[in-house]
N, C-alpha and C. Protein backbone atom coordinates (compact mmCIF):
# COMPACT_ATOMS: atom_id res chain seq x y z
N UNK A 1 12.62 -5.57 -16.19
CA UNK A 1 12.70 -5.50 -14.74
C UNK A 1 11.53 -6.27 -14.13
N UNK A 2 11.90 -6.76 -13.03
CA UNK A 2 10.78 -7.81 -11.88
C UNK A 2 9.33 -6.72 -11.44
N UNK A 3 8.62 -7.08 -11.32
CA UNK A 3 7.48 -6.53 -10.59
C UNK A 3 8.10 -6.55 -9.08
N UNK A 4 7.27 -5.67 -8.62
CA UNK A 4 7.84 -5.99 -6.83
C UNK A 4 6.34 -5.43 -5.65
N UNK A 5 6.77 -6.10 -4.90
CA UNK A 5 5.71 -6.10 -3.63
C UNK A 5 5.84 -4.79 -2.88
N UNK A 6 5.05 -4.27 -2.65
CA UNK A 6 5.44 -3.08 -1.28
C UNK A 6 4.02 -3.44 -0.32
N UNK A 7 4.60 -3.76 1.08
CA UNK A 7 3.72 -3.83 2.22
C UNK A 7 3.70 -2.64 3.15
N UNK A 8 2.47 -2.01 3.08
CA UNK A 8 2.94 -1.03 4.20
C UNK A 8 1.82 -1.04 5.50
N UNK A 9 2.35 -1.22 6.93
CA UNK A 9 1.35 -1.21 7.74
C UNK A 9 1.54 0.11 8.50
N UNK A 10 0.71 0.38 9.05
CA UNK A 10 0.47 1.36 10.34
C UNK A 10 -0.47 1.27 10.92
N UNK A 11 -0.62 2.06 12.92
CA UNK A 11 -1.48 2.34 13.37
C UNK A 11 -2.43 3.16 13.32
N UNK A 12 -4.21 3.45 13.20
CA UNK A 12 -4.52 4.55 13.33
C UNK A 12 -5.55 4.60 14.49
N UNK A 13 -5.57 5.86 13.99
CA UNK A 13 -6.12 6.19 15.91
C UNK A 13 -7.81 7.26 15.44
N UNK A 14 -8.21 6.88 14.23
CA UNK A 14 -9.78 7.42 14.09
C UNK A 14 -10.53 6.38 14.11
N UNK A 15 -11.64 6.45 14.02
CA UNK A 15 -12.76 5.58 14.20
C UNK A 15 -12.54 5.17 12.80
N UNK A 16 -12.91 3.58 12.14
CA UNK A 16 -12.92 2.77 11.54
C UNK A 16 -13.82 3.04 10.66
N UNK A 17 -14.44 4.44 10.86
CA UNK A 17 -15.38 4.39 9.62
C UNK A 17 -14.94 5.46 9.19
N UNK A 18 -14.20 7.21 10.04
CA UNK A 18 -13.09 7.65 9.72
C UNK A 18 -12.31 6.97 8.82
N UNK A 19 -11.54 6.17 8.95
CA UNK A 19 -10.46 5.50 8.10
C UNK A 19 -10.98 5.04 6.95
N UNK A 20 -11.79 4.35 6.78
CA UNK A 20 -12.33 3.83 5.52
C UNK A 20 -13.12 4.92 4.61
N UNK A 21 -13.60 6.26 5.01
CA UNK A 21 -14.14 7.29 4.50
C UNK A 21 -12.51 7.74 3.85
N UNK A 22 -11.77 8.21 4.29
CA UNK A 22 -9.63 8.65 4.21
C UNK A 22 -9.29 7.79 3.27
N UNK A 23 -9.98 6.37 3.53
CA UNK A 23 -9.27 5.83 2.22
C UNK A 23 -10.09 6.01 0.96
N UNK A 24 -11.46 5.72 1.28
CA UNK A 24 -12.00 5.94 -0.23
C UNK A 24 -11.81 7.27 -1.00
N UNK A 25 -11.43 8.19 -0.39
CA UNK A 25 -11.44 9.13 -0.53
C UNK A 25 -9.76 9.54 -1.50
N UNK A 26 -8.97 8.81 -1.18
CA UNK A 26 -7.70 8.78 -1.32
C UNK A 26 -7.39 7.73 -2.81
N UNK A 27 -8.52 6.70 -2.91
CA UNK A 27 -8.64 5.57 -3.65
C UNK A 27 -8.14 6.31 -4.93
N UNK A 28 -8.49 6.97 -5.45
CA UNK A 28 -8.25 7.45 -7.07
C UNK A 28 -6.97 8.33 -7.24
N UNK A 29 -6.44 8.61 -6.09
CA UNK A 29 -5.20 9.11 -6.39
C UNK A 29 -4.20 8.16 -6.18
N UNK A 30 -4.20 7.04 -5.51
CA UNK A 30 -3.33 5.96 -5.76
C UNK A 30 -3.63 5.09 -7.05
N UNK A 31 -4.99 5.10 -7.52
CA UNK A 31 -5.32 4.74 -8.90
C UNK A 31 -4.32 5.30 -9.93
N UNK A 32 -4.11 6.58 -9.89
CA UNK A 32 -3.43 7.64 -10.93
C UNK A 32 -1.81 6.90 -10.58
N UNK A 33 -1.20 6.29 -9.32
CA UNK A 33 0.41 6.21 -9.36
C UNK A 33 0.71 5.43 -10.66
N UNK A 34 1.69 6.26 -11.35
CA UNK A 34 2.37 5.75 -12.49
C UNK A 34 3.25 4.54 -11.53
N UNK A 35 3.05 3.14 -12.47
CA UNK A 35 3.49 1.96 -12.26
C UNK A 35 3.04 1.36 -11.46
N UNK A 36 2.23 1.41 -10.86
CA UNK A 36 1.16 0.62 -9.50
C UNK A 36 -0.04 0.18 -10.80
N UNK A 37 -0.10 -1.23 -10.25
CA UNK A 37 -1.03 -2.23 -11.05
C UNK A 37 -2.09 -2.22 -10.23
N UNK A 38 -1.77 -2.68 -8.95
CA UNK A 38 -2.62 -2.79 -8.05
C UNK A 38 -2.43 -2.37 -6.80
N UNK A 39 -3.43 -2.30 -5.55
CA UNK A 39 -3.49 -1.98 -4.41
C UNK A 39 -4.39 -2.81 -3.63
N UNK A 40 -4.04 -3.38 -2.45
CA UNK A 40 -5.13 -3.65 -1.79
C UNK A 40 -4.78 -3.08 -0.56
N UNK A 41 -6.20 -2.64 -0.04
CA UNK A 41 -6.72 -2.37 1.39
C UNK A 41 -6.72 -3.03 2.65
N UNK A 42 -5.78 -2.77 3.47
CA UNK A 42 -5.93 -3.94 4.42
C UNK A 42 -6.46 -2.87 6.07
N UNK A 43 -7.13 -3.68 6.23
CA UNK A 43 -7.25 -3.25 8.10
C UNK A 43 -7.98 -4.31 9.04
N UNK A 44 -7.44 -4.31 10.17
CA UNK A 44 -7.59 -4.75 10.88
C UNK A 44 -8.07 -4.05 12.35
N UNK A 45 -9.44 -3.98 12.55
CA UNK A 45 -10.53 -2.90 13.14
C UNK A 45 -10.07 -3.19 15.07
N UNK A 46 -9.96 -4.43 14.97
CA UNK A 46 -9.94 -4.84 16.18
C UNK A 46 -8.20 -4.09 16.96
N UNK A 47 -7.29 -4.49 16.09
CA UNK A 47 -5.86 -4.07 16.85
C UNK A 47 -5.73 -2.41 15.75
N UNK A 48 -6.89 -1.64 15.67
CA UNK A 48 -6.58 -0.35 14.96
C UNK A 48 -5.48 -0.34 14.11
N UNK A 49 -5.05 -1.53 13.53
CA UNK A 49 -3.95 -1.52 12.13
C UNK A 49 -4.87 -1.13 10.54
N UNK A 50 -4.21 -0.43 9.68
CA UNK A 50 -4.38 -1.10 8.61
C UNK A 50 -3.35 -0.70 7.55
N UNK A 51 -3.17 -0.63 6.53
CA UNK A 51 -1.82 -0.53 5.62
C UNK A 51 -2.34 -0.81 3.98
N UNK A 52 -1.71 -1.40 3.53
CA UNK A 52 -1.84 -2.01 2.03
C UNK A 52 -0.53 -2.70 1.39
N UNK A 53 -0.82 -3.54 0.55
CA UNK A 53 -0.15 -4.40 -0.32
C UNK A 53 -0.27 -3.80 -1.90
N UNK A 54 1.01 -3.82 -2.23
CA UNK A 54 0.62 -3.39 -3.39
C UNK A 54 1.63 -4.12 -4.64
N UNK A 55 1.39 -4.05 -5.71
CA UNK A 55 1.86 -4.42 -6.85
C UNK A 55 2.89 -3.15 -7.57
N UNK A 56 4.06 -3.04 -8.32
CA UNK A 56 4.36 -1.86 -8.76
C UNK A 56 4.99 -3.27 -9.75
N UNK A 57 4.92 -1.73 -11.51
CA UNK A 57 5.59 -2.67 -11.92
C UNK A 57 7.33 -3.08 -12.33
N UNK A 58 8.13 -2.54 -11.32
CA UNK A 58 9.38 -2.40 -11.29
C UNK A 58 9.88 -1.79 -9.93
N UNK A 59 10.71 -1.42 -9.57
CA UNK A 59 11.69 -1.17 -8.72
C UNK A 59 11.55 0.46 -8.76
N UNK A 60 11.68 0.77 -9.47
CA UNK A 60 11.93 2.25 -9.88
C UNK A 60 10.48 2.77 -10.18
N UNK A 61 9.29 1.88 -10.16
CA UNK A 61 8.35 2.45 -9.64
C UNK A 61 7.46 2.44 -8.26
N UNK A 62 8.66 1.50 -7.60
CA UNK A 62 7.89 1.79 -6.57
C UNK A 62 8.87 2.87 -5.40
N UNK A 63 9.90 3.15 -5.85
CA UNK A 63 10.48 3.95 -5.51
C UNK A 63 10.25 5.27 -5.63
N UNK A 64 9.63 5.56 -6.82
CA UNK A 64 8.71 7.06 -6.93
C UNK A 64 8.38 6.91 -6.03
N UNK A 65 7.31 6.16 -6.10
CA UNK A 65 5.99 6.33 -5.24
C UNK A 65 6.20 6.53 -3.93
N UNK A 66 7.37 6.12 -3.25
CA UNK A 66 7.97 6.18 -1.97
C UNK A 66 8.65 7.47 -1.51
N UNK A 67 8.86 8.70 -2.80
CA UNK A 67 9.62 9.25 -2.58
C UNK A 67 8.32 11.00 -3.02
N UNK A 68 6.84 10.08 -3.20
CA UNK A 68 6.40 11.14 -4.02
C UNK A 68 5.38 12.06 -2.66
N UNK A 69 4.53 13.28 -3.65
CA UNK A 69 3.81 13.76 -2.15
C UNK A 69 2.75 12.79 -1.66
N UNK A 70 2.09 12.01 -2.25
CA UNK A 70 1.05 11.04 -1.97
C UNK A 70 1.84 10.10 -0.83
N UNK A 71 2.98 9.50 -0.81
CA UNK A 71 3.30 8.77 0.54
C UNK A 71 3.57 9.57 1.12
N UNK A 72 4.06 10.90 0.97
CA UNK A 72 4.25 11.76 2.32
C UNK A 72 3.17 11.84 2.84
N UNK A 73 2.35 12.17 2.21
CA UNK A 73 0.81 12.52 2.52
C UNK A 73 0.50 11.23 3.88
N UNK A 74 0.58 10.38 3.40
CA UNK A 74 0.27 9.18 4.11
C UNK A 74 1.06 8.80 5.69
N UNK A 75 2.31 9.04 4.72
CA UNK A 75 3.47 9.27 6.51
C UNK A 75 3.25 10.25 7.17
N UNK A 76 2.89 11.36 6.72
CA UNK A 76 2.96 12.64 7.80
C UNK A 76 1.35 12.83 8.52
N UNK A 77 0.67 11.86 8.12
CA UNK A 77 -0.91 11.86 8.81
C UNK A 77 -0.59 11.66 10.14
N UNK A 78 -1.67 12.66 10.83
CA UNK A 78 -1.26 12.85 12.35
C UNK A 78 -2.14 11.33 12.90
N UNK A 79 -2.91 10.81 12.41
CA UNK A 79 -3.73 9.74 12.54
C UNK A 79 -2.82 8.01 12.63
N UNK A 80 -1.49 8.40 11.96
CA UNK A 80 -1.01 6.68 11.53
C UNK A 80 0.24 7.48 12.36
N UNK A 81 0.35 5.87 12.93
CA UNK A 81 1.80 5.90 14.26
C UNK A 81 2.25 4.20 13.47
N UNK A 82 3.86 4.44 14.19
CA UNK A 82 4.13 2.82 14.21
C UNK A 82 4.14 2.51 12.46
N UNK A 83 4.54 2.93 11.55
CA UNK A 83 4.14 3.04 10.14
C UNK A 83 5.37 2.40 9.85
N UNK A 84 5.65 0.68 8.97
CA UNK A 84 6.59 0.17 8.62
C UNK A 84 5.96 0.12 6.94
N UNK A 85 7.43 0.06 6.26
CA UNK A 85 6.97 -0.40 4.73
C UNK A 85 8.01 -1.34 4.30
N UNK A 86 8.22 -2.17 3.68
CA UNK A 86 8.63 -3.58 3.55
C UNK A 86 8.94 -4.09 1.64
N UNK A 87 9.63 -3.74 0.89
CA UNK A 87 9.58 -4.12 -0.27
C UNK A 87 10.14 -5.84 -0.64
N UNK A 88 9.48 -6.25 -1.21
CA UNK A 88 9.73 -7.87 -1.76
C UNK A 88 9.55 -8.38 -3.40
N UNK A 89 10.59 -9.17 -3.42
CA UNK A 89 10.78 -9.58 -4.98
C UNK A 89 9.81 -10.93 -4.71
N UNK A 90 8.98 -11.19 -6.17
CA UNK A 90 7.83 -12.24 -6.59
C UNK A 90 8.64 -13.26 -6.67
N UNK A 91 8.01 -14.19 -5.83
CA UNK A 91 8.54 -15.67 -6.43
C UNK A 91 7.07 -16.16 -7.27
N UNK A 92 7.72 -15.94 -8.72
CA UNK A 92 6.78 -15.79 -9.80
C UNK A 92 6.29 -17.25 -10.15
N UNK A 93 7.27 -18.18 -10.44
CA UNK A 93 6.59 -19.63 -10.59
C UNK A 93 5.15 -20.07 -9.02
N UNK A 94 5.50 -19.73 -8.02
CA UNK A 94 4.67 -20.22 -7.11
C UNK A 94 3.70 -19.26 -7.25
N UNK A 95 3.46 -18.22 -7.25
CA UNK A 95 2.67 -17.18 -7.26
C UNK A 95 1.77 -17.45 -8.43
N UNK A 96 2.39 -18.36 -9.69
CA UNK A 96 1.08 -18.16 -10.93
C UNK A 96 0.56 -19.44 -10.20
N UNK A 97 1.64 -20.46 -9.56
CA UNK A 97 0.52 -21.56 -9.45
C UNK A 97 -0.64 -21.52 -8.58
N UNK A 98 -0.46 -21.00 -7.55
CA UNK A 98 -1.59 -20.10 -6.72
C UNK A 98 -2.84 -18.97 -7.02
N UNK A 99 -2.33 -18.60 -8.46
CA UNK A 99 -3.54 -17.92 -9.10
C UNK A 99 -3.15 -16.27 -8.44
N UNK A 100 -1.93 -16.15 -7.67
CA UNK A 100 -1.88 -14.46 -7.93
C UNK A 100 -1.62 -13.79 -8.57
N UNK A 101 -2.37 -12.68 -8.42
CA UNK A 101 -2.55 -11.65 -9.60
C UNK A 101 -1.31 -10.67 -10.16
N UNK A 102 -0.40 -11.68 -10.21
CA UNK A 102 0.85 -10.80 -10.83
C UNK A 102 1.28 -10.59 -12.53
């Protein structure tokens, strides 16, 4: 099976150092998701967005993960509004020539 992309953004509405305390804090239990390679952190301080990109390594794992208490956890935060998530298949030849980490 393909590796696959999951993008997820939302709004939040704590202070930016709030949020980044929520995430580090959160960091090692998305470490533990069975089939997640990777994660990255995204925010954007100025329009109060931030979300993450992530790596899973199949379909059916990123579908757990979508279905487990850790994204509920994440969707049902009274803090994130406006919360989209976005799954995408690797275009793997361009992606190695670019040096991403797939």
């Amino acid at each position: 099976m393909a590796a696959k992309i999951l993008q997820i953004n939302f709004k939040f509405s704590v202070s930016k150092d709030d949020y980044r305390q929520a995430a580090a804090s959160l960091a090692s239990a998305f470490a533990e998701v069975e089939g997640l390679r990777w994660k990255i952190w995204t925010i954007d301080e100025a329009q109060s967005m931030a979300g993450g990109v992530y790596l899973f390594d199949d379909e059916p794992s990123l579908t757990r993960f979508l279905e487990s208490p850790l994204a509920d956890q994440v969707r049902s935060h009274p803090a994130f509004t406006e919360m989209s998530a976005s799954s995408f298949d690797i275009v793997a030849d361009a992606t190695t020539a670019t040096r991403g980490p797939v």
